[in-house]
C-alpha atoms as a PDB file:
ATOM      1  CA  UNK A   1      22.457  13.739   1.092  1.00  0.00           C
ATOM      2  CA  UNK A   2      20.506  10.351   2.164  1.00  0.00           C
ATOM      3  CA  UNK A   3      19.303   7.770  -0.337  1.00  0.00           C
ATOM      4  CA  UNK A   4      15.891   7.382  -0.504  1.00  0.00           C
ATOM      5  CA  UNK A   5      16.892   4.030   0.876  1.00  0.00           C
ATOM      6  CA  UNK A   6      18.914   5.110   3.897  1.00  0.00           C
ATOM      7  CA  UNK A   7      16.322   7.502   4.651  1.00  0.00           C
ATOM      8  CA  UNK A   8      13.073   4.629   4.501  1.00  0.00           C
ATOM      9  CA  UNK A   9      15.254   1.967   6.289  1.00  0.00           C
ATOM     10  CA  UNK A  10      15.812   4.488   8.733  1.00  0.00           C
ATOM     11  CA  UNK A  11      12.637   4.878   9.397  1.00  0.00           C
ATOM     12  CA  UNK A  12      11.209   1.656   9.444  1.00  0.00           C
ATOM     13  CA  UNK A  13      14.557   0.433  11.790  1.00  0.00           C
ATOM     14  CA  UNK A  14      12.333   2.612  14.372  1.00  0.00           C
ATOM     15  CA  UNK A  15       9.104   0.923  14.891  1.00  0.00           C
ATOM     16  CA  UNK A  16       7.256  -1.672  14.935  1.00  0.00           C
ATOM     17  CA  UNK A  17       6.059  -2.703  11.391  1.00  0.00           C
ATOM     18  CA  UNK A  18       5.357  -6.439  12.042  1.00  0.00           C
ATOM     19  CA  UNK A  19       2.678  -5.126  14.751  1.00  0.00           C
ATOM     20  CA  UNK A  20       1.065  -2.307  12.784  1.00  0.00           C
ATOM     21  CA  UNK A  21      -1.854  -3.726  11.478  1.00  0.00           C
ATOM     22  CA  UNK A  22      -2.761  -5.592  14.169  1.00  0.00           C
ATOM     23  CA  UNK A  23      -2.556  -2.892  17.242  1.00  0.00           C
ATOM     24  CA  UNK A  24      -4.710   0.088  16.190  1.00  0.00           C
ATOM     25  CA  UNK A  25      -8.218  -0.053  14.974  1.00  0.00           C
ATOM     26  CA  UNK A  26      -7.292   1.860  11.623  1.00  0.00           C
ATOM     27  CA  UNK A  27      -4.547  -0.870  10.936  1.00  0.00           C
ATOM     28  CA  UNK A  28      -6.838  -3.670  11.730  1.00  0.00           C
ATOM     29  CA  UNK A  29      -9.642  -1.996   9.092  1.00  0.00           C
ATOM     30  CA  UNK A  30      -6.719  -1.620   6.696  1.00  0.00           C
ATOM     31  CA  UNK A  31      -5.688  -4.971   6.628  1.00  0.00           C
ATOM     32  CA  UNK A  32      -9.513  -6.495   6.876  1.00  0.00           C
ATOM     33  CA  UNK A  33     -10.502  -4.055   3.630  1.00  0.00           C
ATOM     34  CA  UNK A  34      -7.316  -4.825   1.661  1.00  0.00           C
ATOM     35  CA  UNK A  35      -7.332  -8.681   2.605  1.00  0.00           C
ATOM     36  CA  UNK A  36     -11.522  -8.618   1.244  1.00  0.00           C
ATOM     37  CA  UNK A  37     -10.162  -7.277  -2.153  1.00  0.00           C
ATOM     38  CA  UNK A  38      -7.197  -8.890  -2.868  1.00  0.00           C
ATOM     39  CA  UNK A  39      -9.698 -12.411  -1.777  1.00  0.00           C
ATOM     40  CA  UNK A  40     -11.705 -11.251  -4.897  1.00  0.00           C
ATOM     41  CA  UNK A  41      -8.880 -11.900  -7.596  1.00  0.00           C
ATOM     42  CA  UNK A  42      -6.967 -15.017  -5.603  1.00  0.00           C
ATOM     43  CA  UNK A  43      -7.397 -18.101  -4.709  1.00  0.00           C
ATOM     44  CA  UNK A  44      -5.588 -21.404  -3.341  1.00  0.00           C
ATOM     45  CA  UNK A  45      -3.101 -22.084  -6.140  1.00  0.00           C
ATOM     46  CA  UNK A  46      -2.689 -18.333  -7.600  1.00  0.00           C
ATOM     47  CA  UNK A  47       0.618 -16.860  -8.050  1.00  0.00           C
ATOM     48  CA  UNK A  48       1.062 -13.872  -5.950  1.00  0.00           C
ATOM     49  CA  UNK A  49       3.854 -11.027  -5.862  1.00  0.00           C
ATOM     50  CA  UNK A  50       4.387  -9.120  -3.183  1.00  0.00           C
ATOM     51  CA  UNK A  51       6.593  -5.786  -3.271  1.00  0.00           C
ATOM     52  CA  UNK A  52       7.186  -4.227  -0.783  1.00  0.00           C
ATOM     53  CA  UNK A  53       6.320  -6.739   1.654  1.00  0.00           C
ATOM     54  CA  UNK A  54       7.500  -5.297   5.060  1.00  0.00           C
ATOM     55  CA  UNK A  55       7.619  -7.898   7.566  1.00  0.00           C
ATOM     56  CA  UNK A  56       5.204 -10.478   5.458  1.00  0.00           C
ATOM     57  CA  UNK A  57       1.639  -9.587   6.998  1.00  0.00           C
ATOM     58  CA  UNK A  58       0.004  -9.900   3.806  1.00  0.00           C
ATOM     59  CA  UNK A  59       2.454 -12.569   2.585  1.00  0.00           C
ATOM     60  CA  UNK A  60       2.759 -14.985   4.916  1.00  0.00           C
ATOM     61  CA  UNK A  61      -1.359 -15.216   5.692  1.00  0.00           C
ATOM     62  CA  UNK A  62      -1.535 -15.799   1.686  1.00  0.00           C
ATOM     63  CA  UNK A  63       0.889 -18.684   1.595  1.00  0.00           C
ATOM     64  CA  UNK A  64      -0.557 -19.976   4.519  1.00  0.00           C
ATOM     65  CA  UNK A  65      -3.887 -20.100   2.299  1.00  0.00           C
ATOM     66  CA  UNK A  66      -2.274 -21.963  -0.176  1.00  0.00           C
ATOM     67  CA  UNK A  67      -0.965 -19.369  -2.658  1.00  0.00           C
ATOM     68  CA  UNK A  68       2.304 -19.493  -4.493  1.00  0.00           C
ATOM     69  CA  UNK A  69       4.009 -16.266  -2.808  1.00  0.00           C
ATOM     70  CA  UNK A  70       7.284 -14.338  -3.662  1.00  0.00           C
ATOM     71  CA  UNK A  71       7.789 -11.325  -1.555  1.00  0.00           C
ATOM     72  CA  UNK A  72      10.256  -8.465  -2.249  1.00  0.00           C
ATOM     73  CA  UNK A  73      11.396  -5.967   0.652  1.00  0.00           C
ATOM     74  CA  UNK A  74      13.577  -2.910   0.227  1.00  0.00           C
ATOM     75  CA  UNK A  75      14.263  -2.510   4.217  1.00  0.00           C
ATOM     76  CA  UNK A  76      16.387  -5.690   5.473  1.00  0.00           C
ATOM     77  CA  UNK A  77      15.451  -5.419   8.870  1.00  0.00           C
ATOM     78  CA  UNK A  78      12.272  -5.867   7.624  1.00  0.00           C
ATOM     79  CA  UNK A  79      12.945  -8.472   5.877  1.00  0.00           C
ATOM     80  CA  UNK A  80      14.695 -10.499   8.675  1.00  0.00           C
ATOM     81  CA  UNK A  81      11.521 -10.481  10.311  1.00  0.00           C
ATOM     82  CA  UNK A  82       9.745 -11.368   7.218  1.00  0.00           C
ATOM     83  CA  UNK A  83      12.074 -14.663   6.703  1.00  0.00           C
ATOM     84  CA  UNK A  84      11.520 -15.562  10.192  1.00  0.00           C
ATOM     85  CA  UNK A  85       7.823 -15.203  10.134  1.00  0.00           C
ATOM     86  CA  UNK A  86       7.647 -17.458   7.146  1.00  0.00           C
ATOM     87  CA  UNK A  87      10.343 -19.799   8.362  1.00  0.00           C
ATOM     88  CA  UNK A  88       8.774 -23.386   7.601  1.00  0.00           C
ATOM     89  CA  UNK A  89       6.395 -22.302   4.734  1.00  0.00           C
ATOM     90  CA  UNK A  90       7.452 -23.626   1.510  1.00  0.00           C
ATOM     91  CA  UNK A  91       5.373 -21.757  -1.070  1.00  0.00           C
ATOM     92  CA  UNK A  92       6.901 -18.092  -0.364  1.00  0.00           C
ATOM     93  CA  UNK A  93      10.196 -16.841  -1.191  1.00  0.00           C
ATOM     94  CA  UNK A  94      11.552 -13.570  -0.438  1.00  0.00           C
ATOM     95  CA  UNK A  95      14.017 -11.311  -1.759  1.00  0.00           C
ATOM     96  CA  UNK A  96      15.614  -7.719  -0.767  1.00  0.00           C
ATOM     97  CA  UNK A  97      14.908  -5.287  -3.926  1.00  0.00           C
ATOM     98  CA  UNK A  98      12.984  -2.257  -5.161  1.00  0.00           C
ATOM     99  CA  UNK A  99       9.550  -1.770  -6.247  1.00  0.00           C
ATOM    100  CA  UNK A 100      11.393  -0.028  -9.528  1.00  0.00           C
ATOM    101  CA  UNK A 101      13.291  -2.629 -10.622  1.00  0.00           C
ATOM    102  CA  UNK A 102      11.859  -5.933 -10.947  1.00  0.00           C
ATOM    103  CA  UNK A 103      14.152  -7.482 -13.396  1.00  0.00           C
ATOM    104  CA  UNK A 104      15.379 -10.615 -11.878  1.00  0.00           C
ATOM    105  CA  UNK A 105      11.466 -11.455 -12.455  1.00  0.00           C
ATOM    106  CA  UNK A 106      10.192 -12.385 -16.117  1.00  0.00           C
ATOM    107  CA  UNK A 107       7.480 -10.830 -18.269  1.00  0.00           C
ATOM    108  CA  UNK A 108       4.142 -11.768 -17.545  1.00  0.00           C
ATOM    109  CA  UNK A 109       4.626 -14.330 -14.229  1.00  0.00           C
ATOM    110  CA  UNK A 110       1.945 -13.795 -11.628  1.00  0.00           C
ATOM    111  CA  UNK A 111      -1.503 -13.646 -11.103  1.00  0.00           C
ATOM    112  CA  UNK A 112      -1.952 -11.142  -8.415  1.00  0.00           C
ATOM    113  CA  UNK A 113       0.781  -7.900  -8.112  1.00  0.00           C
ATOM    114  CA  UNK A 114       0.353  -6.291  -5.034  1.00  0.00           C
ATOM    115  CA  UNK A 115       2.576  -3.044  -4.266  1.00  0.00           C
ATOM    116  CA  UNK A 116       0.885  -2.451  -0.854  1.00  0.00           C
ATOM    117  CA  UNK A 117       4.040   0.123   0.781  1.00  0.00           C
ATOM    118  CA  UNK A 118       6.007   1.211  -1.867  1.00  0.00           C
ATOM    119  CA  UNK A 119       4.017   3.810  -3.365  1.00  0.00           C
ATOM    120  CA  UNK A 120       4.391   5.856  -0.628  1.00  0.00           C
ATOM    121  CA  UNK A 121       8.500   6.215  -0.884  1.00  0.00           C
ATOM    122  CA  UNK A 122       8.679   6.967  -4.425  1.00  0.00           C
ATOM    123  CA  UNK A 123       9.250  10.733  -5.079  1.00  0.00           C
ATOM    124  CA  UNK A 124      10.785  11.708  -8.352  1.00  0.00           C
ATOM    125  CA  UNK A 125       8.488  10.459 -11.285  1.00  0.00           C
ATOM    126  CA  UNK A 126      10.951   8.438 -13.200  1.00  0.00           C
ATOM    127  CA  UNK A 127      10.808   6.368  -9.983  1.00  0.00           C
ATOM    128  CA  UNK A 128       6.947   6.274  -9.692  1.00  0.00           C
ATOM    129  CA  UNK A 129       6.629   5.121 -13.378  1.00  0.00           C
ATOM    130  CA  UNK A 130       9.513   2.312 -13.089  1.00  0.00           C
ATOM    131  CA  UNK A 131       7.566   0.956 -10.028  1.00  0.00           C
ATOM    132  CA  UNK A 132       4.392   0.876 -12.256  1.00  0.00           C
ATOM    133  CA  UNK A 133       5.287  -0.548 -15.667  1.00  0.00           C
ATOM    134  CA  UNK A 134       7.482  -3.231 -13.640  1.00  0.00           C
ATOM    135  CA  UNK A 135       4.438  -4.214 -11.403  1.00  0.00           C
ATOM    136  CA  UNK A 136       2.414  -4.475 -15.264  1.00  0.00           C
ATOM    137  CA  UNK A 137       5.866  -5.751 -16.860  1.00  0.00           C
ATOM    138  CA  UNK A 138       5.538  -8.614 -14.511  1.00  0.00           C
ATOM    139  CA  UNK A 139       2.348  -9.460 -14.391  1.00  0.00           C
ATOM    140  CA  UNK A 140      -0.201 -12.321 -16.794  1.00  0.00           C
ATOM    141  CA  UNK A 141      -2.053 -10.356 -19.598  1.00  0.00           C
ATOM    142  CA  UNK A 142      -5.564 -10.183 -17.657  1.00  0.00           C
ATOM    143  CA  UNK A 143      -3.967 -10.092 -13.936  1.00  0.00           C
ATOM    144  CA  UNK A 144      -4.806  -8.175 -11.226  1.00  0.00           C
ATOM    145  CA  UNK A 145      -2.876  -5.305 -10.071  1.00  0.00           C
ATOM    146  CA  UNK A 146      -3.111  -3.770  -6.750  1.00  0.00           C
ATOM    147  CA  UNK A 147      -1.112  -0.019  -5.692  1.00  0.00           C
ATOM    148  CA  UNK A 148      -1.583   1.520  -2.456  1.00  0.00           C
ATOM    149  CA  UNK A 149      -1.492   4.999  -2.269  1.00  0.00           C
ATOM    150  CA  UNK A 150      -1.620   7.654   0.329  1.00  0.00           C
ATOM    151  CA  UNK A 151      -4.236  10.686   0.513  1.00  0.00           C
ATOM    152  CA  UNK A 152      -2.459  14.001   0.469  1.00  0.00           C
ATOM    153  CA  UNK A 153      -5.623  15.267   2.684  1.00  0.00           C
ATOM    154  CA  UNK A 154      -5.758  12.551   4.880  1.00  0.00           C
ATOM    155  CA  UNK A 155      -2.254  12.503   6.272  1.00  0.00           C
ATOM    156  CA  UNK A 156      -3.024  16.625   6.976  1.00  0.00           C
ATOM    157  CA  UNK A 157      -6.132  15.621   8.895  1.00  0.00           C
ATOM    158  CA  UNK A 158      -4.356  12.596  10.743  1.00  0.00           C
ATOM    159  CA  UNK A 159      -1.063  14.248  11.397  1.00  0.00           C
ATOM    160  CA  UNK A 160      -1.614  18.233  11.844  1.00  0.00           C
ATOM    161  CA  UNK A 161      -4.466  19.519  13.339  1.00  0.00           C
ATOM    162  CA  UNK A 162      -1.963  19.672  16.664  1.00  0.00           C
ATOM    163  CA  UNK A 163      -0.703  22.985  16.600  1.00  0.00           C
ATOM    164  CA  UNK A 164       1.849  22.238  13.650  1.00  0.00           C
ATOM    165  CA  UNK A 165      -0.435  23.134  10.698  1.00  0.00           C
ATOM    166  CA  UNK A 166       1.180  25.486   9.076  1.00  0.00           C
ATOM    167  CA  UNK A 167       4.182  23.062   9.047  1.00  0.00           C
ATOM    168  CA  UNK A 168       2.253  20.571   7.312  1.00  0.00           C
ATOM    169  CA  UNK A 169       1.111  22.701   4.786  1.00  0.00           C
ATOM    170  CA  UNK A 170       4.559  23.944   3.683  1.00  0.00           C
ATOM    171  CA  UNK A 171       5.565  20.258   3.565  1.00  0.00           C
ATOM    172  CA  UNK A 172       2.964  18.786   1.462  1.00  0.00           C
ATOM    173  CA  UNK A 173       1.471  21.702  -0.679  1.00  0.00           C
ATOM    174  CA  UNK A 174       3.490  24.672  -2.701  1.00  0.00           C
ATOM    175  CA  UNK A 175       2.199  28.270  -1.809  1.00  0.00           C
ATOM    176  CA  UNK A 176      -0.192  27.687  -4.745  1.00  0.00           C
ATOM    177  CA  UNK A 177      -1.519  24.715  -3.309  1.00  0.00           C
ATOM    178  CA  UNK A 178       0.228  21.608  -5.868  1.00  0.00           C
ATOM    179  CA  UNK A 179       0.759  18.715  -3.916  1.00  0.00           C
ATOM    180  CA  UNK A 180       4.707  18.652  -3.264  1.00  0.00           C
ATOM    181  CA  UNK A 181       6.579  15.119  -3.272  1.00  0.00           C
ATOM    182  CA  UNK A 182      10.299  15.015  -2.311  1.00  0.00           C
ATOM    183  CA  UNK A 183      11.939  11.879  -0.288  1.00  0.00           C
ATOM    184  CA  UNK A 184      12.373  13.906   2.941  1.00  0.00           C
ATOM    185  CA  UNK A 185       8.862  13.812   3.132  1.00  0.00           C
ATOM    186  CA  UNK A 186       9.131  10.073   4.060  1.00  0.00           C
ATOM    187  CA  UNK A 187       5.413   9.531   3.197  1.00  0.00           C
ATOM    188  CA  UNK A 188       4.557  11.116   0.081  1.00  0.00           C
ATOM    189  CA  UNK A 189       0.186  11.841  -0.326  1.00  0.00           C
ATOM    190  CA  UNK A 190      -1.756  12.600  -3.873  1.00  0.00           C
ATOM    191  CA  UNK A 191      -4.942  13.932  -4.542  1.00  0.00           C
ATOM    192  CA  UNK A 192      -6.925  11.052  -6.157  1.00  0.00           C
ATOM    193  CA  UNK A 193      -7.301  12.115  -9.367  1.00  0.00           C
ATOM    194  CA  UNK A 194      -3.664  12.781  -9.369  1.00  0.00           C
ATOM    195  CA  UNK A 195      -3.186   9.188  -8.749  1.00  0.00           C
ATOM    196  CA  UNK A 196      -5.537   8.003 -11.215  1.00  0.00           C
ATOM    197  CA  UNK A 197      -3.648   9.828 -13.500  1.00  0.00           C
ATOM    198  CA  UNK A 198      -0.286   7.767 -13.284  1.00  0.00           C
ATOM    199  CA  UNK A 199      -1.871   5.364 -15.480  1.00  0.00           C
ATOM    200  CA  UNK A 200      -3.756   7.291 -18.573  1.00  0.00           C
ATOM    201  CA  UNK A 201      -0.995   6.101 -21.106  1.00  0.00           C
ATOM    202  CA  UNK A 202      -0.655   2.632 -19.170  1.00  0.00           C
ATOM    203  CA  UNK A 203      -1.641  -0.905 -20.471  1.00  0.00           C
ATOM    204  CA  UNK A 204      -3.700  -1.471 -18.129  1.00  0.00           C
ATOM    205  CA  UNK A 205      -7.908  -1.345 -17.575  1.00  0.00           C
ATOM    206  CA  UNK A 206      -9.021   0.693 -14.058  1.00  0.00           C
ATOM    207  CA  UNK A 207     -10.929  -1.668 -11.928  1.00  0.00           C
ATOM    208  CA  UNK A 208     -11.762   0.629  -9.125  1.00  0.00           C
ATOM    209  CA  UNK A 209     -10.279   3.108  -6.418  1.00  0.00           C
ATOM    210  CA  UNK A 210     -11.364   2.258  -3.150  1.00  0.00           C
ATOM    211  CA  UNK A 211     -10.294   3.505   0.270  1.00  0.00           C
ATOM    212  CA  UNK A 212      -9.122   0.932   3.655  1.00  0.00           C
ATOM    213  CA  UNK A 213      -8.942   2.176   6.474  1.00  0.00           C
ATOM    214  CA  UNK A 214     -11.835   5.141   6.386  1.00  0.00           C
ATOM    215  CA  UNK A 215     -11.400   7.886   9.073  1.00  0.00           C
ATOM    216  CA  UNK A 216     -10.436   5.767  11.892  1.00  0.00           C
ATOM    217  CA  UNK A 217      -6.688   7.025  11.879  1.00  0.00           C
ATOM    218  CA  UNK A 218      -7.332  10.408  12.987  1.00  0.00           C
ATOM    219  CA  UNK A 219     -10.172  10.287  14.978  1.00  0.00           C
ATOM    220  CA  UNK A 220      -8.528   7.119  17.359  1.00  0.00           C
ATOM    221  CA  UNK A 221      -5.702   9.349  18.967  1.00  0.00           C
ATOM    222  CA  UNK A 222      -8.943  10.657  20.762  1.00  0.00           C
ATOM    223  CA  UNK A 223      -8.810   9.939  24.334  1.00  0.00           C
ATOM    224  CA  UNK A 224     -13.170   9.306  24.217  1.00  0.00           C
ATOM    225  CA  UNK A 225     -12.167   6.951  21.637  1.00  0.00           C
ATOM    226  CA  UNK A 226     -13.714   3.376  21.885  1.00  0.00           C
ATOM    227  CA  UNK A 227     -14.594   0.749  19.595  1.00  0.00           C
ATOM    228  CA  UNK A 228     -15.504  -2.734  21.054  1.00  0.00           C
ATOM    229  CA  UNK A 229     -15.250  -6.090  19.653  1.00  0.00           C
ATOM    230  CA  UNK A 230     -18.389  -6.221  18.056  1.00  0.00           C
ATOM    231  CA  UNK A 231     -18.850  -2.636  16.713  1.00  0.00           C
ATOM    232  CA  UNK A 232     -15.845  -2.672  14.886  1.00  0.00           C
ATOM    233  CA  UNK A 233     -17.158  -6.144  13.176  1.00  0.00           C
ATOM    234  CA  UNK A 234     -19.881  -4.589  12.648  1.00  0.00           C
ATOM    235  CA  UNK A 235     -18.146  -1.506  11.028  1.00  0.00           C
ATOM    236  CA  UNK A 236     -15.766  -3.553   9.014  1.00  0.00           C
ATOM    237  CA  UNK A 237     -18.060  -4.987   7.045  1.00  0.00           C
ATOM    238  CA  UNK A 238     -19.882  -1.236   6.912  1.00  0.00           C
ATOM    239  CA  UNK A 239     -16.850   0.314   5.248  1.00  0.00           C
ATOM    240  CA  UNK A 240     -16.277  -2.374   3.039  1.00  0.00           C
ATOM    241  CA  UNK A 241     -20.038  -1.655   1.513  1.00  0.00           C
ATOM    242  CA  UNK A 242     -18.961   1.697   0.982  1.00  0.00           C
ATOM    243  CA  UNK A 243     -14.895   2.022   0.351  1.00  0.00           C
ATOM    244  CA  UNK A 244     -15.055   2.766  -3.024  1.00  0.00           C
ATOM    245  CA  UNK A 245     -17.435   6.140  -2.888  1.00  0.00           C
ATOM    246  CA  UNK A 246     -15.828   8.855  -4.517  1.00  0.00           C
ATOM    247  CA  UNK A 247     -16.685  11.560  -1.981  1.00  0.00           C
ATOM    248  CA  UNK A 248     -15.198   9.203   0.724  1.00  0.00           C
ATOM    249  CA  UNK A 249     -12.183   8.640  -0.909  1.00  0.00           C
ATOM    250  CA  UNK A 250      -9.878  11.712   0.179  1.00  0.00           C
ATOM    251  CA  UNK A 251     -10.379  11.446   3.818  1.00  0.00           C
ATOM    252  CA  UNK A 252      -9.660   8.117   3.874  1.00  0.00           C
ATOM    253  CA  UNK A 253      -5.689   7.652   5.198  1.00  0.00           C
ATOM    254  CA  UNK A 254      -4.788   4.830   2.811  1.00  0.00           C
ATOM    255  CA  UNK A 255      -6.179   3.630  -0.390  1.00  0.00           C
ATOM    256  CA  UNK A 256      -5.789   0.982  -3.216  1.00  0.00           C
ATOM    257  CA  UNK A 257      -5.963   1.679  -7.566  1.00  0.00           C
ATOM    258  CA  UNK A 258      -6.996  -1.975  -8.684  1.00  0.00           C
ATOM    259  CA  UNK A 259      -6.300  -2.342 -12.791  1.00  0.00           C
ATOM    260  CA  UNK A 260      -5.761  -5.598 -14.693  1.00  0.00           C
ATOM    261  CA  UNK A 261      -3.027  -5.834 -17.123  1.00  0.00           C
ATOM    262  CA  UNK A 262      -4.570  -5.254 -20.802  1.00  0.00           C
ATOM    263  CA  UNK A 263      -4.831  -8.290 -22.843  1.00  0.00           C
ATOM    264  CA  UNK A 264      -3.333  -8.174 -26.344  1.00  0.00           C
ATOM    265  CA  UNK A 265      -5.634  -7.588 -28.746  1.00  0.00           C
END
């Protein structure tokens, strides 16, 4: 049997994550939403924790801005690349480690907690939970806390409507429809309420839920597809008006749960 390691390494040995969000329109709206939201709760100076970095997209443009950066990567390859794209930067420092264990990290450290990736590998719930009390664990009484999350209904729109439905159902829903997550899925979707729920008995106050990257994802393998320059500006700024809409949120491929860590009373 593969570790849920071995079997997200492999994976991610296979393509090209340092390009991802910069060659398709849905990864460019992804990183443009997530970029506007984590902009509202940083700034030059703030101390930012990154897990699940992959190659250092989000990382690496933060330091650049002037904000003290330590990235965490499960997948070494990726974080080769991340160490090389970062080479000459002296406020970020990356390690290899898991989103659910954080303990060479202190209580209460960093501004800003961003687990932007590893949300989406995490099957069995004592996993899920480790990833989210270390993420609050680590972060300053009043920070900002940022999880990425997959839709369930989204990666059936963007992935099966090719003659393999049927295969997608079986693989992400039981035969009385409860949403199914095991590590051979790779990518692992929730309903967003299901989500949401993760984090009733947490320490922490819900901010919002808002999705990134919209329907783009599906709708771009089209081969009438087109987006130019301009309209996608013009569109980026469109979904970011409207990302947090509850009846937009399920068909949107990837999404973020922003909380702040409760202060003690």
């Amino acid at each position: 049997m593969s570790t849920r390691k071995e079997i997200v390494s492999s994976f991610y040995n296979q393509i090209d994550e340092d390009g991802r969000l910069g060659k398709t329109r849905h990864g460019q709206l992804e990183y443009h939403t997530t970029m506007a939201y984590i902009h509202r709760y940083a700034h030059e100076g703030s101390k930012i924790l990154e897990v699940g970095a992959g190659t250092g997209r989000y990382s690496v443009a933060l330091a650049k801005e002037g904000m003290d950066v330590t990235a965490v990567e499960l997948v070494e390859g990726n974080l080769a690349v991340l160490k090389e794209n970062s080479r000459g930067i002296p406020n970020i420092r990356s390690f290899q480690g898991d989103a659910a264990d954080l303990s060479r990290f202190d209580d209460s450290v960093f501004d800003l907690t961003l687990l932007l990736g590893p949300m989406y590998h995490l099957y069995e719930p004592d996993e899920v939970n480790n990833a989210i009390d270390e993420a609050i664990r680590v972060t300053k009484p009043g920070g900002v806390i940022m999880f990425a999350f997959i839709s369930v209904f989204a990666i059936m729109y963007a992935n099966y409507f090719y003659g393999n439905w049927k295969r997608g159902q079986a693989e992400n829903f039981s035969d009385d429809y409860k949403i199914k997550h095991f590590k051979e899925q790779l990518f692992t979707g929730y309903d967003v309420a299901e989500f949401e729920a993760l984090f009733r008995e947490k320490p922490v106050e819900w901010i919002t839920t808002a999705g990134v990257d919209g329907l783009l994802e599906p709708i771009e393998k089209r081969q009438d597809f087109y987006l130019s320059d301009e309209d996608f500006d013009a569109l980026a700024e469109w979904y970011l008006a409207f990302s947090e809409k509850r009846e937009l949120l399920g068909s949107t491929n990837h999404l973020l749960y922003i909380c702040s860590k409760r202060k003690k009373s």
